[in-house]
N, C-alpha and C. Protein backbone atom coordinates (compact mmCIF):
# COMPACT_ATOMS: atom_id res chain seq x y z
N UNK A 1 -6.69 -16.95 -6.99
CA UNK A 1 -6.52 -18.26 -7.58
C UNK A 1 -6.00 -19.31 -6.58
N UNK A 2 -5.07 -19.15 -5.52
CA UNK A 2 -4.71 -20.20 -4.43
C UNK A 2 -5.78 -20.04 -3.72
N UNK A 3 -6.56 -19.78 -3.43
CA UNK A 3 -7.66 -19.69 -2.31
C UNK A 3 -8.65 -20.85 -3.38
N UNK A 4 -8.85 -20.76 -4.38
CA UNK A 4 -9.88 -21.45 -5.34
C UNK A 4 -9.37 -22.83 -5.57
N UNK A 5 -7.93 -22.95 -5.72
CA UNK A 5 -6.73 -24.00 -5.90
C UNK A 5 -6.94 -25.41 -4.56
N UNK A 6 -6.63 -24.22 -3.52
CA UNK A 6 -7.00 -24.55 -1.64
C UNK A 6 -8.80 -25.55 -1.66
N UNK A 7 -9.24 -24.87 -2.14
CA UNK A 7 -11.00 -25.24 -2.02
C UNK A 7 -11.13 -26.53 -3.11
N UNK A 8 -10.85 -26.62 -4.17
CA UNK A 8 -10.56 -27.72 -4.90
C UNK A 8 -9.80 -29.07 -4.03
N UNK A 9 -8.84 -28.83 -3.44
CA UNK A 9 -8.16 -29.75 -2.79
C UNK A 9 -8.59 -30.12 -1.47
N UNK A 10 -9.29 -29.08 -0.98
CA UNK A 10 -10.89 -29.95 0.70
C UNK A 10 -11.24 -30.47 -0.34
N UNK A 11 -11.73 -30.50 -1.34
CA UNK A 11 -13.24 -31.21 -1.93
C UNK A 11 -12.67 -32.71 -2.09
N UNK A 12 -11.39 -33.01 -2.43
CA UNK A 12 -10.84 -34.49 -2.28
C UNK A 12 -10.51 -34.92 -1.00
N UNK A 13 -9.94 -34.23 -0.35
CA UNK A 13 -9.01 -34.64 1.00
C UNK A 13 -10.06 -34.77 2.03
N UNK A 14 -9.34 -36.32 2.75
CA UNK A 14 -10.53 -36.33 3.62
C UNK A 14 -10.22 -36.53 5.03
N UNK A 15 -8.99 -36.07 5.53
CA UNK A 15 -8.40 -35.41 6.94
C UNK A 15 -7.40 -34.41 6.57
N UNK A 16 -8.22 -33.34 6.90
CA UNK A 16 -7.66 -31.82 6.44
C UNK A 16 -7.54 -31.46 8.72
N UNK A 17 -6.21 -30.79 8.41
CA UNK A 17 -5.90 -30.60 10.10
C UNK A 17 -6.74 -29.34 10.40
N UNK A 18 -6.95 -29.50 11.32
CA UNK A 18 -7.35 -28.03 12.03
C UNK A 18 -6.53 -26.53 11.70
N UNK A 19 -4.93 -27.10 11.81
CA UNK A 19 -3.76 -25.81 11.90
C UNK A 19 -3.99 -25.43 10.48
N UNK A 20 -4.10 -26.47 9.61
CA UNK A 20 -3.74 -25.80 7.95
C UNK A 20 -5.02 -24.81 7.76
N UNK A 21 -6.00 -25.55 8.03
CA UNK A 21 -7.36 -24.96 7.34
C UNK A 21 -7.46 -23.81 8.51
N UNK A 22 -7.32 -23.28 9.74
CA UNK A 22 -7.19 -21.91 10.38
C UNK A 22 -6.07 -21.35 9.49
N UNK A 23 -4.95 -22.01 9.43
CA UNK A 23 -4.25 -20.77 8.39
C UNK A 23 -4.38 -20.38 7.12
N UNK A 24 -5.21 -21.39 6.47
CA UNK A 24 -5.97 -20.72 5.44
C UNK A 24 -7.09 -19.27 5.48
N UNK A 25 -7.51 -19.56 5.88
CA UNK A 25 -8.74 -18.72 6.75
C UNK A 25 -8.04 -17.09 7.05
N UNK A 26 -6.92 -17.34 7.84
CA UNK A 26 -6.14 -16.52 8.28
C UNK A 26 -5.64 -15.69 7.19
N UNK A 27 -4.99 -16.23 6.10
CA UNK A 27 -4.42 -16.33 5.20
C UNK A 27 -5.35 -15.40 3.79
N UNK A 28 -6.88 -15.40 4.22
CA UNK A 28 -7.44 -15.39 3.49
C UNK A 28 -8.17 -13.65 3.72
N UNK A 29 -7.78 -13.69 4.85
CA UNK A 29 -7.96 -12.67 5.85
C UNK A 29 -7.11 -11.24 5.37
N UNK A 30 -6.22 -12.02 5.07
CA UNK A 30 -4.48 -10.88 4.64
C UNK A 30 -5.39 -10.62 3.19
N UNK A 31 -5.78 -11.05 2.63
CA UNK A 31 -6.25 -11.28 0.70
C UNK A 31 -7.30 -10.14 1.38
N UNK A 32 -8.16 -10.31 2.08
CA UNK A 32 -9.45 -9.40 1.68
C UNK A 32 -8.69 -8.37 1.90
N UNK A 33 -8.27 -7.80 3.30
CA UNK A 33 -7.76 -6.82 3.42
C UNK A 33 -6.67 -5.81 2.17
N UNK A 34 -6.23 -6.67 1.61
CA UNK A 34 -4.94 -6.05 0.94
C UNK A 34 -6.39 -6.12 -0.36
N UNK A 35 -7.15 -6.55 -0.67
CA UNK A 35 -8.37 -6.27 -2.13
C UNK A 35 -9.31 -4.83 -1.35
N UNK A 36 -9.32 -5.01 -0.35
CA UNK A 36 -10.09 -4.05 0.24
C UNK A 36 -9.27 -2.36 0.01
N UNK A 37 -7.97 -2.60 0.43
CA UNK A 37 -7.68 -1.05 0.17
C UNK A 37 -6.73 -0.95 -1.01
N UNK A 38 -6.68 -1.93 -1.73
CA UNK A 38 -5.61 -1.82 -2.83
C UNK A 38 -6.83 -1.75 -4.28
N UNK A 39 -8.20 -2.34 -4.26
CA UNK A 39 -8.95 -2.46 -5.41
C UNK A 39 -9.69 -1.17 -5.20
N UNK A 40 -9.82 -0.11 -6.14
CA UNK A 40 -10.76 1.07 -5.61
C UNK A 40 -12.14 0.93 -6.37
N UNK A 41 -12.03 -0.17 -7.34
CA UNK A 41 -13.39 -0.28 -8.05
C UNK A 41 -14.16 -1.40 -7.86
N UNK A 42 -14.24 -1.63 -6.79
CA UNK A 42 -14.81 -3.48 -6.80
C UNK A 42 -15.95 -4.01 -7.77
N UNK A 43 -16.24 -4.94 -8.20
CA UNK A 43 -16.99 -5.78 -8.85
C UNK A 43 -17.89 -6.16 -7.52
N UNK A 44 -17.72 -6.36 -6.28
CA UNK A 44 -18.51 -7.00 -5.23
C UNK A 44 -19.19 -5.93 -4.20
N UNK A 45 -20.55 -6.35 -3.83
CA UNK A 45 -21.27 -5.50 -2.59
C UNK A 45 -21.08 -4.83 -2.09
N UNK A 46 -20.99 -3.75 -1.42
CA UNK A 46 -20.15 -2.89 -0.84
C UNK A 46 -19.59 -3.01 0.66
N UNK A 47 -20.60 -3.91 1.48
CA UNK A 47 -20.29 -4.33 2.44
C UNK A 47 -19.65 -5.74 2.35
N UNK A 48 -19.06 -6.34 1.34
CA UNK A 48 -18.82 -7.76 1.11
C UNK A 48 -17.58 -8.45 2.11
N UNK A 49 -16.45 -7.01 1.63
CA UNK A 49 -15.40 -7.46 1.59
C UNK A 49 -15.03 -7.61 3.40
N UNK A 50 -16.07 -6.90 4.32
CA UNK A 50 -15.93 -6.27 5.58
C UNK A 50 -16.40 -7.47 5.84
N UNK A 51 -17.83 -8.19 5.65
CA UNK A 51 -18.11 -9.24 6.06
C UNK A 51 -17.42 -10.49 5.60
N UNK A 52 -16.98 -10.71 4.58
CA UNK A 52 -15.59 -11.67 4.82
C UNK A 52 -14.65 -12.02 5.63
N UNK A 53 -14.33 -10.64 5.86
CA UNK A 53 -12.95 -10.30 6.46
C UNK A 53 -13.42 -11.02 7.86
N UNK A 54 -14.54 -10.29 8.32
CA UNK A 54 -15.04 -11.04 9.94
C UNK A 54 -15.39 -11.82 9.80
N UNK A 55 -16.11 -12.97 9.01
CA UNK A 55 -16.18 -14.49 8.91
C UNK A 55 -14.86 -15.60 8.72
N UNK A 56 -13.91 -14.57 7.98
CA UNK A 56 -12.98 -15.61 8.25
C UNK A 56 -11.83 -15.54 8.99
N UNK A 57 -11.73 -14.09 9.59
CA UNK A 57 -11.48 -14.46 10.49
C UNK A 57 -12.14 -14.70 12.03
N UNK A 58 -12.78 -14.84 11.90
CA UNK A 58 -14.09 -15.60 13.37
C UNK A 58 -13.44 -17.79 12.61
N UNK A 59 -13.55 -17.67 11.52
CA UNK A 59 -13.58 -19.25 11.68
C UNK A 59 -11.98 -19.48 11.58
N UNK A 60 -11.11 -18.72 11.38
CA UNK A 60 -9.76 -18.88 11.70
C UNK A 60 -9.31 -19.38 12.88
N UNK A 61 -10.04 -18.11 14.03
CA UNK A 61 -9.47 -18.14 15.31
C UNK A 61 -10.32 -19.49 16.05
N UNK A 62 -11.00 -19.85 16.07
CA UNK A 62 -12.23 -20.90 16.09
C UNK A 62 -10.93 -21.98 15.95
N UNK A 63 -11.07 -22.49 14.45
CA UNK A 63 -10.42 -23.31 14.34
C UNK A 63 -8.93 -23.39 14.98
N UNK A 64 -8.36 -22.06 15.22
CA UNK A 64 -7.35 -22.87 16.31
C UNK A 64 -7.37 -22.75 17.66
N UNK A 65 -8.76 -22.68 17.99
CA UNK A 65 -8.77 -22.50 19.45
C UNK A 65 -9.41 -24.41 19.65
N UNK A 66 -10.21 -25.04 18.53
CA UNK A 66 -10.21 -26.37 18.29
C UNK A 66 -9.03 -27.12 18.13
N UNK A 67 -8.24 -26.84 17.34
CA UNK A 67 -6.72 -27.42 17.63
C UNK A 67 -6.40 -27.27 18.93
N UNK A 68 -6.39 -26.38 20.04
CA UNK A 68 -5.65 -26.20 20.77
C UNK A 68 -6.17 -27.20 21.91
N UNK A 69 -7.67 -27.14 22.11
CA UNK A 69 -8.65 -28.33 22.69
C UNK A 69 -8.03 -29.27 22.57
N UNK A 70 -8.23 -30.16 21.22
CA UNK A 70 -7.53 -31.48 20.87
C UNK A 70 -5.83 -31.97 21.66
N UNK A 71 -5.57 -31.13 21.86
CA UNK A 71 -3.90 -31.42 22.46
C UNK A 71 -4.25 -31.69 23.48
């Protein structure tokens, strides 16, 4: 529900920083993992939760290697 909460609030905001939205990402990273070995019955793909996990975090680290540029 904060990840859905988070996505509602980009859809208004219209200078979102680099640092917040990598630690979202990051953040989001900790969620799959802890659904990944804590849910034993998933509702989702079987490979879903693996390819999440590496998309967000690939656009986590991204985004603060773009913050780090900008300085």
């Amino acid at each position: 529900m904060p990840f859905f909460a988070l996505g509602i609030y980009f859809l208004f905001k219209k200078n979102i920083s680099n640092k917040f939205l990598s630690c979202a990402y990051l953040a989001h990273v900790l969620f799959d993992l802890l659904y990944l070995v804590l849910i034993k019955e998933s509702y989702m793909l079987n490979f879903y939760e693996e390819i999440c996990i590496v998309y967000d975090l690939a656009v986590g680290i991204i985004l603060l290697n773009l913050r780090k540029s900008q300085k």
